[in-house]
PDB file of N, CA and C in Angstrom:
ATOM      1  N   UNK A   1      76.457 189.300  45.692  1.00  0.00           N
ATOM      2  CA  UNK A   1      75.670 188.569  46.662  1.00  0.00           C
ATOM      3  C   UNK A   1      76.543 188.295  47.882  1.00  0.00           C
ATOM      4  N   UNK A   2      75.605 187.877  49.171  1.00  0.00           N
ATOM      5  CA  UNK A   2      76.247 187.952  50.216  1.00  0.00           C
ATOM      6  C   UNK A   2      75.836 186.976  51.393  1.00  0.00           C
ATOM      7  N   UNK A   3      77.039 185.861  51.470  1.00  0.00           N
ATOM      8  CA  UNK A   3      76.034 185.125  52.497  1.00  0.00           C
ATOM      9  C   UNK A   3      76.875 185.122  53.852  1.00  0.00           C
ATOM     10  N   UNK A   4      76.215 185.384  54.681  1.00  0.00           N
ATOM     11  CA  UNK A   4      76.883 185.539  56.258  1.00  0.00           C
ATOM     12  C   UNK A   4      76.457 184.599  57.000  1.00  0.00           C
ATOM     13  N   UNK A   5      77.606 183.667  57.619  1.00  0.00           N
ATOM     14  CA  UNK A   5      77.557 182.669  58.552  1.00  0.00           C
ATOM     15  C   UNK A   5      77.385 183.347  59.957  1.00  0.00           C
ATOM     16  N   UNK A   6      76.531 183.195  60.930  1.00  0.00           N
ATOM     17  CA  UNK A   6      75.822 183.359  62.415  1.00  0.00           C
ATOM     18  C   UNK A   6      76.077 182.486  63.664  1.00  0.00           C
ATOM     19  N   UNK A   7      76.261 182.781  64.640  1.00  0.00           N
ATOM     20  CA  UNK A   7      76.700 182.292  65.790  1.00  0.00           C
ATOM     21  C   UNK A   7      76.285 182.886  67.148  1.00  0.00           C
ATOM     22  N   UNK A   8      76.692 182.647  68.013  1.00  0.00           N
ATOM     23  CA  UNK A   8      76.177 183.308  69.408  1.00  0.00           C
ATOM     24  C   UNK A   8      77.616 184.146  69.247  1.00  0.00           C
ATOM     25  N   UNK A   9      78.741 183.792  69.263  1.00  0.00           N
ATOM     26  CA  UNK A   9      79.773 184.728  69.791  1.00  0.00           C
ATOM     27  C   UNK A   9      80.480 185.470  68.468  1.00  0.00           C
ATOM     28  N   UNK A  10      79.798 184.436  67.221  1.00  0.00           N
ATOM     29  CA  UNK A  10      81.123 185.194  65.944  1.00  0.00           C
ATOM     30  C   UNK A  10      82.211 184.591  65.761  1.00  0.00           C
ATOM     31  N   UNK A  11      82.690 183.680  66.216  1.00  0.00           N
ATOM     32  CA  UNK A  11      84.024 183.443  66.365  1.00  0.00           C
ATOM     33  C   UNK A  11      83.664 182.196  66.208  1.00  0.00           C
ATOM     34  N   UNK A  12      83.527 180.504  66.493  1.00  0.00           N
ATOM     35  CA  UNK A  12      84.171 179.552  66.553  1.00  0.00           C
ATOM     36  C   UNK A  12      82.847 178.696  65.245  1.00  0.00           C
ATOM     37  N   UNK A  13      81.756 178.354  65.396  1.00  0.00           N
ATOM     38  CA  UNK A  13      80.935 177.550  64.760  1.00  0.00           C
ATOM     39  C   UNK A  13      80.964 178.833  63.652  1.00  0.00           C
ATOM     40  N   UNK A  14      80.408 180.057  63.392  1.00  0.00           N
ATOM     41  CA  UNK A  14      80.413 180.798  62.111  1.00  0.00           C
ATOM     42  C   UNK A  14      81.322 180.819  61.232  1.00  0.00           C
ATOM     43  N   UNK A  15      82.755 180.840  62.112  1.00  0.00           N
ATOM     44  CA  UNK A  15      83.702 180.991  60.860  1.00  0.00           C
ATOM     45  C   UNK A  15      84.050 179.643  60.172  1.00  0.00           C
ATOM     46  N   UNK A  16      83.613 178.498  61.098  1.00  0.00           N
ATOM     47  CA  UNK A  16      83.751 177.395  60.093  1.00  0.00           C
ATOM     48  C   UNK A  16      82.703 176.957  59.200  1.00  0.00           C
ATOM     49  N   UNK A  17      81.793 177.175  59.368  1.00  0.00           N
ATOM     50  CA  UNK A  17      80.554 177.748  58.875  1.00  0.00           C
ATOM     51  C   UNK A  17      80.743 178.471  57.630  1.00  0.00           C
ATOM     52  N   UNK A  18      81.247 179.701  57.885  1.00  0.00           N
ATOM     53  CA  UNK A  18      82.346 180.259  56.444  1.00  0.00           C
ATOM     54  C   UNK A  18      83.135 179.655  55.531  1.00  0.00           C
ATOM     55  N   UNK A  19      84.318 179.288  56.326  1.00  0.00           N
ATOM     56  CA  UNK A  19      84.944 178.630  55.383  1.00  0.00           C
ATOM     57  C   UNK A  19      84.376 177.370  54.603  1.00  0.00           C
ATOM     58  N   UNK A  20      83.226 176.542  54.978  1.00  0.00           N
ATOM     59  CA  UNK A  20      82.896 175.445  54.546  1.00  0.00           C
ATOM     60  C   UNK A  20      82.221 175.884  53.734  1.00  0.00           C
ATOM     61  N   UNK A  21      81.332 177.042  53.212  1.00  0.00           N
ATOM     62  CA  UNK A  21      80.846 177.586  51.927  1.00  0.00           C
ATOM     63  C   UNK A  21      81.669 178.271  51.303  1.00  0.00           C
ATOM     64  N   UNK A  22      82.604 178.529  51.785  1.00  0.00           N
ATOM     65  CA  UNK A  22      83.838 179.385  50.817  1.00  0.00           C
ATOM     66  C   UNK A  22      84.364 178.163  50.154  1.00  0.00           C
ATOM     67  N   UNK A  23      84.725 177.162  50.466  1.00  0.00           N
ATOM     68  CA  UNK A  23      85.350 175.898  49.971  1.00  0.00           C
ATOM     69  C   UNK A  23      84.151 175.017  49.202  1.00  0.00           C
ATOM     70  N   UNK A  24      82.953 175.025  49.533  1.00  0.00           N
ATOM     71  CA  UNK A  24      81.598 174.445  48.760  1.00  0.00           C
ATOM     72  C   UNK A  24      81.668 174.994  47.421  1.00  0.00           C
ATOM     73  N   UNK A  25      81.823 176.843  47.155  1.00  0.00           N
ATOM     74  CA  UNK A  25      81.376 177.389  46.341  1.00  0.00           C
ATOM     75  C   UNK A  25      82.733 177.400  45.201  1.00  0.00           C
ATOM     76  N   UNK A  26      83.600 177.110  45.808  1.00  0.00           N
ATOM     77  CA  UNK A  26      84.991 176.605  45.023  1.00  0.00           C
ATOM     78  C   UNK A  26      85.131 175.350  44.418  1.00  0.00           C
ATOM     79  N   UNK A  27      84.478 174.138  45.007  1.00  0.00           N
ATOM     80  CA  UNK A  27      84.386 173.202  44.775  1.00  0.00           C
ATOM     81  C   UNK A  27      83.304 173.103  43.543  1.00  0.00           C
ATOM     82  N   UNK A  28      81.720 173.739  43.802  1.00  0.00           N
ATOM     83  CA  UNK A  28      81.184 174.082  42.730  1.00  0.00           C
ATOM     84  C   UNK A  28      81.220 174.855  41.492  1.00  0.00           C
ATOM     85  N   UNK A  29      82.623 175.745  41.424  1.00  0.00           N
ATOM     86  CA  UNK A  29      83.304 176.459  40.453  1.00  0.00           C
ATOM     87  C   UNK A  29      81.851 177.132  40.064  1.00  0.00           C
ATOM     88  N   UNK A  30      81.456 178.159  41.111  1.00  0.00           N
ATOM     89  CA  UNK A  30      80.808 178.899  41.177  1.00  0.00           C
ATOM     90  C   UNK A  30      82.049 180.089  40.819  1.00  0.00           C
ATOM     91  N   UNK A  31      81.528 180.810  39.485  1.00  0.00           N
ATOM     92  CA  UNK A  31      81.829 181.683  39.098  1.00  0.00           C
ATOM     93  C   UNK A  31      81.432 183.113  39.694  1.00  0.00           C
ATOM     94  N   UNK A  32      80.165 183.767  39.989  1.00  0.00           N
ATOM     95  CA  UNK A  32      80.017 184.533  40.002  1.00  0.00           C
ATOM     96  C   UNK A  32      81.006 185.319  41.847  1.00  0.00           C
ATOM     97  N   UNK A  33      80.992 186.497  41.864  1.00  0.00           N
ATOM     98  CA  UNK A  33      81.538 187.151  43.211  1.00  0.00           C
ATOM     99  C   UNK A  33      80.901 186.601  44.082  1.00  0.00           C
ATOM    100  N   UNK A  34      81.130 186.200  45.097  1.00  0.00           N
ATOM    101  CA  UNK A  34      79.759 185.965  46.177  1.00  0.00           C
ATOM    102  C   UNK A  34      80.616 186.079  47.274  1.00  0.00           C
ATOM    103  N   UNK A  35      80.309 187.009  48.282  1.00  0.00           N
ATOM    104  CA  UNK A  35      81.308 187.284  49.630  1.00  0.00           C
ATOM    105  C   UNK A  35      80.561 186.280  50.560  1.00  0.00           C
ATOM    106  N   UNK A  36      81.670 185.472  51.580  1.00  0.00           N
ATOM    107  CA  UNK A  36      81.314 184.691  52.788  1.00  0.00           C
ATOM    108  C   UNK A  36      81.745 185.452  53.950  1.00  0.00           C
ATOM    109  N   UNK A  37      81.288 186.028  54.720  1.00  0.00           N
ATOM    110  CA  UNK A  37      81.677 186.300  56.198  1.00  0.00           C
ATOM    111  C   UNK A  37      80.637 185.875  57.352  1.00  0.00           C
ATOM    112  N   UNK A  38      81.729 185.929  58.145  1.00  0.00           N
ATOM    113  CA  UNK A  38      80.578 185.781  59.547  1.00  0.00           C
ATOM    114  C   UNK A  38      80.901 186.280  60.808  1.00  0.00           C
ATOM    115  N   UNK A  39      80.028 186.446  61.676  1.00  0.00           N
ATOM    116  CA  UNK A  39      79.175 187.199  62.427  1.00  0.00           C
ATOM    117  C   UNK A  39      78.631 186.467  64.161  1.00  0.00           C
ATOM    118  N   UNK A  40      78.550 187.598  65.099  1.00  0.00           N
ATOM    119  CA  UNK A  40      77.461 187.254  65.759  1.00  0.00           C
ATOM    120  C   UNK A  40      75.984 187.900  65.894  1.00  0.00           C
ATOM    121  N   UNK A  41      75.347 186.611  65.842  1.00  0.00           N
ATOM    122  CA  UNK A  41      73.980 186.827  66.223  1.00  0.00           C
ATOM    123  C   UNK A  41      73.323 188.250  66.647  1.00  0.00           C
ATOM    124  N   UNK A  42      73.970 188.351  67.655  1.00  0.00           N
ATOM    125  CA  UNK A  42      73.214 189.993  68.279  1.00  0.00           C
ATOM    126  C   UNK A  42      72.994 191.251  67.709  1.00  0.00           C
ATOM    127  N   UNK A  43      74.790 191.326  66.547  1.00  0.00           N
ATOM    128  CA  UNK A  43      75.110 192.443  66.089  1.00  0.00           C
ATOM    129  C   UNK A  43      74.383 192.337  64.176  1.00  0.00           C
ATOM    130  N   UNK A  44      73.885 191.121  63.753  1.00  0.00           N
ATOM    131  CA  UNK A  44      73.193 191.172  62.105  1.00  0.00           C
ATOM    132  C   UNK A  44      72.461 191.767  62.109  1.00  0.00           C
ATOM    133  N   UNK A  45      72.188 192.336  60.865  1.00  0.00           N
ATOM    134  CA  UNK A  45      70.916 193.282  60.714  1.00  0.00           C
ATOM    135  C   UNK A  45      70.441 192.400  59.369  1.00  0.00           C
ATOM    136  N   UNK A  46      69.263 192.866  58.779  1.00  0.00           N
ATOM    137  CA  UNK A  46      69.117 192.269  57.555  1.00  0.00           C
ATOM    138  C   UNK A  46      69.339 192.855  56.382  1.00  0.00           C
ATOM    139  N   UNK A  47      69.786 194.238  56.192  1.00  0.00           N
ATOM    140  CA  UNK A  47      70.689 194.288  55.248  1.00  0.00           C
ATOM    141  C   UNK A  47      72.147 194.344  55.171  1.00  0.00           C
ATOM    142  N   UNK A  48      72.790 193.503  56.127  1.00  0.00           N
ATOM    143  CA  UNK A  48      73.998 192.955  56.237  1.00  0.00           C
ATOM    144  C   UNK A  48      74.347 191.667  54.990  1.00  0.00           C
ATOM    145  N   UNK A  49      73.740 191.345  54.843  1.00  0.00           N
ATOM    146  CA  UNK A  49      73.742 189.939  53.747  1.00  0.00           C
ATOM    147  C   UNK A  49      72.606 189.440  53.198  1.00  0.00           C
ATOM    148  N   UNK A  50      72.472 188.753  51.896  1.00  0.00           N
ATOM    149  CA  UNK A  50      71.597 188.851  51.242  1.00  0.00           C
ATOM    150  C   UNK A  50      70.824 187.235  51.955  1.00  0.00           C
ATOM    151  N   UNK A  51      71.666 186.410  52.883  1.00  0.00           N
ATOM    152  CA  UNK A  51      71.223 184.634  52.959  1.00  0.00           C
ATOM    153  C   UNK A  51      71.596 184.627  54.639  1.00  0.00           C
ATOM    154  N   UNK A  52      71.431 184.369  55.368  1.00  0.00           N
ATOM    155  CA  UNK A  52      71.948 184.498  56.517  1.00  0.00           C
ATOM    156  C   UNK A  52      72.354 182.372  57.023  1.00  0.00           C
ATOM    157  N   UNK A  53      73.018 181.885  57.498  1.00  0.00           N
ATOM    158  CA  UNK A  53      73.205 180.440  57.616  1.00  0.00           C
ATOM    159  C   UNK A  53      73.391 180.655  59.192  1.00  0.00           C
ATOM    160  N   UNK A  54      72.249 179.626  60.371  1.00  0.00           N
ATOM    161  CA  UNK A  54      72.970 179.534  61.545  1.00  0.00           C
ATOM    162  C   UNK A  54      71.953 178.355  61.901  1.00  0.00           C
ATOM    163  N   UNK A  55      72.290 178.022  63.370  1.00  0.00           N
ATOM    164  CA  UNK A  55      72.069 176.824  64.182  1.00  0.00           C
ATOM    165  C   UNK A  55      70.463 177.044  64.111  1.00  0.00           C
ATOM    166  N   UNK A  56      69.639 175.769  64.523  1.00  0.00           N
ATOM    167  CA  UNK A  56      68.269 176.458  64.762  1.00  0.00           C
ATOM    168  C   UNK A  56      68.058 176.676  65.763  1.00  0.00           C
ATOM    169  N   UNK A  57      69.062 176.218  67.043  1.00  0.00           N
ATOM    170  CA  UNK A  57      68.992 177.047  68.607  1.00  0.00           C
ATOM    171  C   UNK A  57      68.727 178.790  68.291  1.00  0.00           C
ATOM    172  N   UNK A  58      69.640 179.158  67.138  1.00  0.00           N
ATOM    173  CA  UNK A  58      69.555 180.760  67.253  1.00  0.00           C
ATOM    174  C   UNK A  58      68.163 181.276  66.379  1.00  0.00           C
ATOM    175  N   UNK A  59      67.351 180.375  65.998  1.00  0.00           N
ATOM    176  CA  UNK A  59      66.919 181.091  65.500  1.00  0.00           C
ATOM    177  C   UNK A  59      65.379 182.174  65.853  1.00  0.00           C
ATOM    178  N   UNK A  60      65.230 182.031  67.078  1.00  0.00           N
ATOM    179  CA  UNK A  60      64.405 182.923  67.894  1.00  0.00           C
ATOM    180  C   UNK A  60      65.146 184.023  68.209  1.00  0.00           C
ATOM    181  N   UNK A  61      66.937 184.153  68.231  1.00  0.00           N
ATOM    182  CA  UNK A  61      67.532 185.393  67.871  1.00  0.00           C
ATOM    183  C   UNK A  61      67.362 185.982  66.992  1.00  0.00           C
ATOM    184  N   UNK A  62      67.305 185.170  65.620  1.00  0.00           N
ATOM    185  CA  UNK A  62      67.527 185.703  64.499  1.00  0.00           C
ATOM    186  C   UNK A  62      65.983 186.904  64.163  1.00  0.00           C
ATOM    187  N   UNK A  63      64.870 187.413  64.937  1.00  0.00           N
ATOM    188  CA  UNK A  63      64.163 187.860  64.732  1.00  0.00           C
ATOM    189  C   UNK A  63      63.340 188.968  63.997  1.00  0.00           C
ATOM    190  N   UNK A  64      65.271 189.685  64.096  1.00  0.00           N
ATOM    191  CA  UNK A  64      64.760 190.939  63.363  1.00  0.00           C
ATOM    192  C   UNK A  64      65.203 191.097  62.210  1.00  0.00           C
ATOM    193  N   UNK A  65      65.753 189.736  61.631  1.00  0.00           N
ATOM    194  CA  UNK A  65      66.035 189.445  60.440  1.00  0.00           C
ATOM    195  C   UNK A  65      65.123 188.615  59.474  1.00  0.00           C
ATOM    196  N   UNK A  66      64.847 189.184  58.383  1.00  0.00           N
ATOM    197  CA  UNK A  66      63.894 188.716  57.351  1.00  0.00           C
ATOM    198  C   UNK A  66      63.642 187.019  56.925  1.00  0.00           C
ATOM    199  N   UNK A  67      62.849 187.015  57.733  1.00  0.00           N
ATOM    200  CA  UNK A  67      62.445 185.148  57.321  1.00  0.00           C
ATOM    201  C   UNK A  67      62.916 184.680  56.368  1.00  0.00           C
ATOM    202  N   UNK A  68      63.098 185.443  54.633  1.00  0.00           N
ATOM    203  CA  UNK A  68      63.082 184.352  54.079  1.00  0.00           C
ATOM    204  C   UNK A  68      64.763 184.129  53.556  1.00  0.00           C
ATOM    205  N   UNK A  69      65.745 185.697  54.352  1.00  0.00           N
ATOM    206  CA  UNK A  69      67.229 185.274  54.348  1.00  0.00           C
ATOM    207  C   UNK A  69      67.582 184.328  55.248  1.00  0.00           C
ATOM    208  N   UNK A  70      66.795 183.761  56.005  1.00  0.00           N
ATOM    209  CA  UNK A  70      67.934 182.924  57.207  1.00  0.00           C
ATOM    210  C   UNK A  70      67.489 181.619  56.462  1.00  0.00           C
ATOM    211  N   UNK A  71      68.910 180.586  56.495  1.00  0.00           N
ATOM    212  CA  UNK A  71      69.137 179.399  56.183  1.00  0.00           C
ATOM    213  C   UNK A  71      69.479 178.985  57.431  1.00  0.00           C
ATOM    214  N   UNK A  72      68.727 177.862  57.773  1.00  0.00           N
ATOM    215  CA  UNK A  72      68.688 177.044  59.021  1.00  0.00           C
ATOM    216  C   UNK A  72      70.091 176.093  58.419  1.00  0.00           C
ATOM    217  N   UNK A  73      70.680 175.520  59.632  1.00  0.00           N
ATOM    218  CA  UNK A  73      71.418 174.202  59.418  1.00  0.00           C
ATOM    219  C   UNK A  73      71.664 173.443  60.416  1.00  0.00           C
ATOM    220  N   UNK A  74      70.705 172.251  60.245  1.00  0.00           N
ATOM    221  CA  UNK A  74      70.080 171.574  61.321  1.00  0.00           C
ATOM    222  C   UNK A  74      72.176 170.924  61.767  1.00  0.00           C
ATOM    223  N   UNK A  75      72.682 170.419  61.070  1.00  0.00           N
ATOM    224  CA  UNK A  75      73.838 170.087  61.466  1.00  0.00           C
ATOM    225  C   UNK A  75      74.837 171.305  60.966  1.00  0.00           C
ATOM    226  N   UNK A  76      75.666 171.771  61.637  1.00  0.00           N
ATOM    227  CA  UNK A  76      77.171 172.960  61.303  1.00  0.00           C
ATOM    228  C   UNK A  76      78.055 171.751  60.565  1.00  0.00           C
ATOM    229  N   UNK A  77      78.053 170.683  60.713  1.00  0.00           N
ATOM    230  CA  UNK A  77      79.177 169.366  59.967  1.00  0.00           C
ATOM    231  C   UNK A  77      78.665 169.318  58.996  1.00  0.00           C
ATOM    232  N   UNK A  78      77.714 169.207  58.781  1.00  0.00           N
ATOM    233  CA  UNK A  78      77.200 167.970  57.753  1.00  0.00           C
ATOM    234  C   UNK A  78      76.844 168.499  56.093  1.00  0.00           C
ATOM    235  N   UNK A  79      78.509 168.588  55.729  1.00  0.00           N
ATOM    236  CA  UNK A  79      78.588 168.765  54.534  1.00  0.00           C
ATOM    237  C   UNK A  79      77.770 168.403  53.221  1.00  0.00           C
ATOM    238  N   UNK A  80      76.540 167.805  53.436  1.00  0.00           N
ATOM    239  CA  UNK A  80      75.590 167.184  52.685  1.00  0.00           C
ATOM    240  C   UNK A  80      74.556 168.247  52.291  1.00  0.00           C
ATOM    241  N   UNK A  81      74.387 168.972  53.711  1.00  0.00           N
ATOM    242  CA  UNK A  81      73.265 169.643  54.278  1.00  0.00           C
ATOM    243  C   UNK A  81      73.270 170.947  53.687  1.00  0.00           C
ATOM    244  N   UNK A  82      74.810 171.472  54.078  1.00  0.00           N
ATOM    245  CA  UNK A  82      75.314 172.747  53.465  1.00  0.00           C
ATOM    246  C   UNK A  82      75.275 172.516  52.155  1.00  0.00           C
ATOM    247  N   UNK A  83      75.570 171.723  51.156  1.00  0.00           N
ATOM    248  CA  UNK A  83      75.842 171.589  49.835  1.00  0.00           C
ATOM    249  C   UNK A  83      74.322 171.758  48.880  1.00  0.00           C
ATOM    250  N   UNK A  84      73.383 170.599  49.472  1.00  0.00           N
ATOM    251  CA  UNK A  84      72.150 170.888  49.165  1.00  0.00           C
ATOM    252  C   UNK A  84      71.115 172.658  49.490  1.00  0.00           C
ATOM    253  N   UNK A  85      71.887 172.724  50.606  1.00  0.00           N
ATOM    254  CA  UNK A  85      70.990 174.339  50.832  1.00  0.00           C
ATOM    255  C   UNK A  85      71.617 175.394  49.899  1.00  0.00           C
ATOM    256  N   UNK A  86      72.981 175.097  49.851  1.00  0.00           N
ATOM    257  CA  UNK A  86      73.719 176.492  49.265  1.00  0.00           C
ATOM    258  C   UNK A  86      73.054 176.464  47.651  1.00  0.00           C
ATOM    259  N   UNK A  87      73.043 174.849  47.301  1.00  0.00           N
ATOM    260  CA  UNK A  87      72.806 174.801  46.176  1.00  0.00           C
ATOM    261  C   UNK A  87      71.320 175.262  45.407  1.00  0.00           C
ATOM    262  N   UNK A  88      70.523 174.911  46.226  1.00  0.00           N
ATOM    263  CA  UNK A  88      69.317 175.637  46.296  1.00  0.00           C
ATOM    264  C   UNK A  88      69.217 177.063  46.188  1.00  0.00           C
ATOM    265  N   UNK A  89      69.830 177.726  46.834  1.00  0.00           N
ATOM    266  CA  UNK A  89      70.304 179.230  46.514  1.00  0.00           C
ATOM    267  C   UNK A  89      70.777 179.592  45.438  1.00  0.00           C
ATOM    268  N   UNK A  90      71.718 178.956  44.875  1.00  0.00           N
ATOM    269  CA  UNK A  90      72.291 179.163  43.580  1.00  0.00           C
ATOM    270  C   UNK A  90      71.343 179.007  42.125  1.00  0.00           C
ATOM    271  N   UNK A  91      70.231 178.072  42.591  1.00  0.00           N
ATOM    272  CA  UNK A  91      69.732 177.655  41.737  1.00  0.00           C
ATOM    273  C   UNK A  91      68.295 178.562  41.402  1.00  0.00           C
ATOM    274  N   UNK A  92      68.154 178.907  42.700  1.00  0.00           N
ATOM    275  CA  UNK A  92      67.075 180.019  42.895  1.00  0.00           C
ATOM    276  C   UNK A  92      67.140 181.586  42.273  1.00  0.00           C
ATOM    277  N   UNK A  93      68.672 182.159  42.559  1.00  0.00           N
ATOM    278  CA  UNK A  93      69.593 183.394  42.046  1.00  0.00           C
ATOM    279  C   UNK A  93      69.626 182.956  40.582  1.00  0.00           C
ATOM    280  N   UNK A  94      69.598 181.835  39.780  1.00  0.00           N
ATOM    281  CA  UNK A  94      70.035 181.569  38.726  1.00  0.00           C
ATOM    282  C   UNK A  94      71.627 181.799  38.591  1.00  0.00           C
ATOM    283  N   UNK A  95      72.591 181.444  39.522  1.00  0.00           N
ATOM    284  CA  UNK A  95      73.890 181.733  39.322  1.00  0.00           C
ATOM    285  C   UNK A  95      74.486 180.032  38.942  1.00  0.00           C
ATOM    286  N   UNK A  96      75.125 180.165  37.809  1.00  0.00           N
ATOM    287  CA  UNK A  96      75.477 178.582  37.119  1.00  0.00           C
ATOM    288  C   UNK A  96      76.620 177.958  38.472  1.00  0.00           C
ATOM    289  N   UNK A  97      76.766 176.485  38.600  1.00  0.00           N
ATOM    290  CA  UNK A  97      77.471 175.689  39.365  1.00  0.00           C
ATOM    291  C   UNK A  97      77.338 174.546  38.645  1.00  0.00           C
ATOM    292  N   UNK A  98      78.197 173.724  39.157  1.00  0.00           N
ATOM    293  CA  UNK A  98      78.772 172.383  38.925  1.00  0.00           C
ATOM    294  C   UNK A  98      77.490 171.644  39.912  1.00  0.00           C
TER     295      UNK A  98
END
């Protein structure tokens, strides 16, 4: 599985964006493989990743990507937000977590 963090440029809000589910899914001693990378906006396709995570400014970019991969995140901080969505995913995949 594959979840790719989104941005306008790729570089500054995505990759922390990344790392904060790379460190979520560690914290949840989520076992299974699951790759985090990220990206800009312009260049995703939708079979680039199986979950897509970005701002909801982008998400009238996000168009030509499949509605039901993009994960909105109304806050990029708010470690609450990310934890509950990712977890939802996990729970949906049936992949076990803490």
């Amino acid at each position: 599985m594959k979840f790719e963090a989104l941005c306008q440029s790729g570089l500054g809000s995505s990759f922390m964006v990344q790392m904060n589910i790379q460190n979520l899914l560690q914290q949840e001693n989520v076992q299974e493989d699951i790759k985090v990378d990220h990206s800009d906006i312009g260049s995703a396709t939708g079979d680039q990743a199986d979950y897509f995570f970005l701002d909801p400014t982008l998400k009238t970019s996000a168009g030509s990507l499949p509605q039901e991969k993009i994960v909105i995140l109304n806050s990029l901080v708010d470690a609450d937000e990310l934890k509950e969505k990712v977890n939802a995913i996990l729970d949906k995949e049936g992949i076990a977590h803490d």
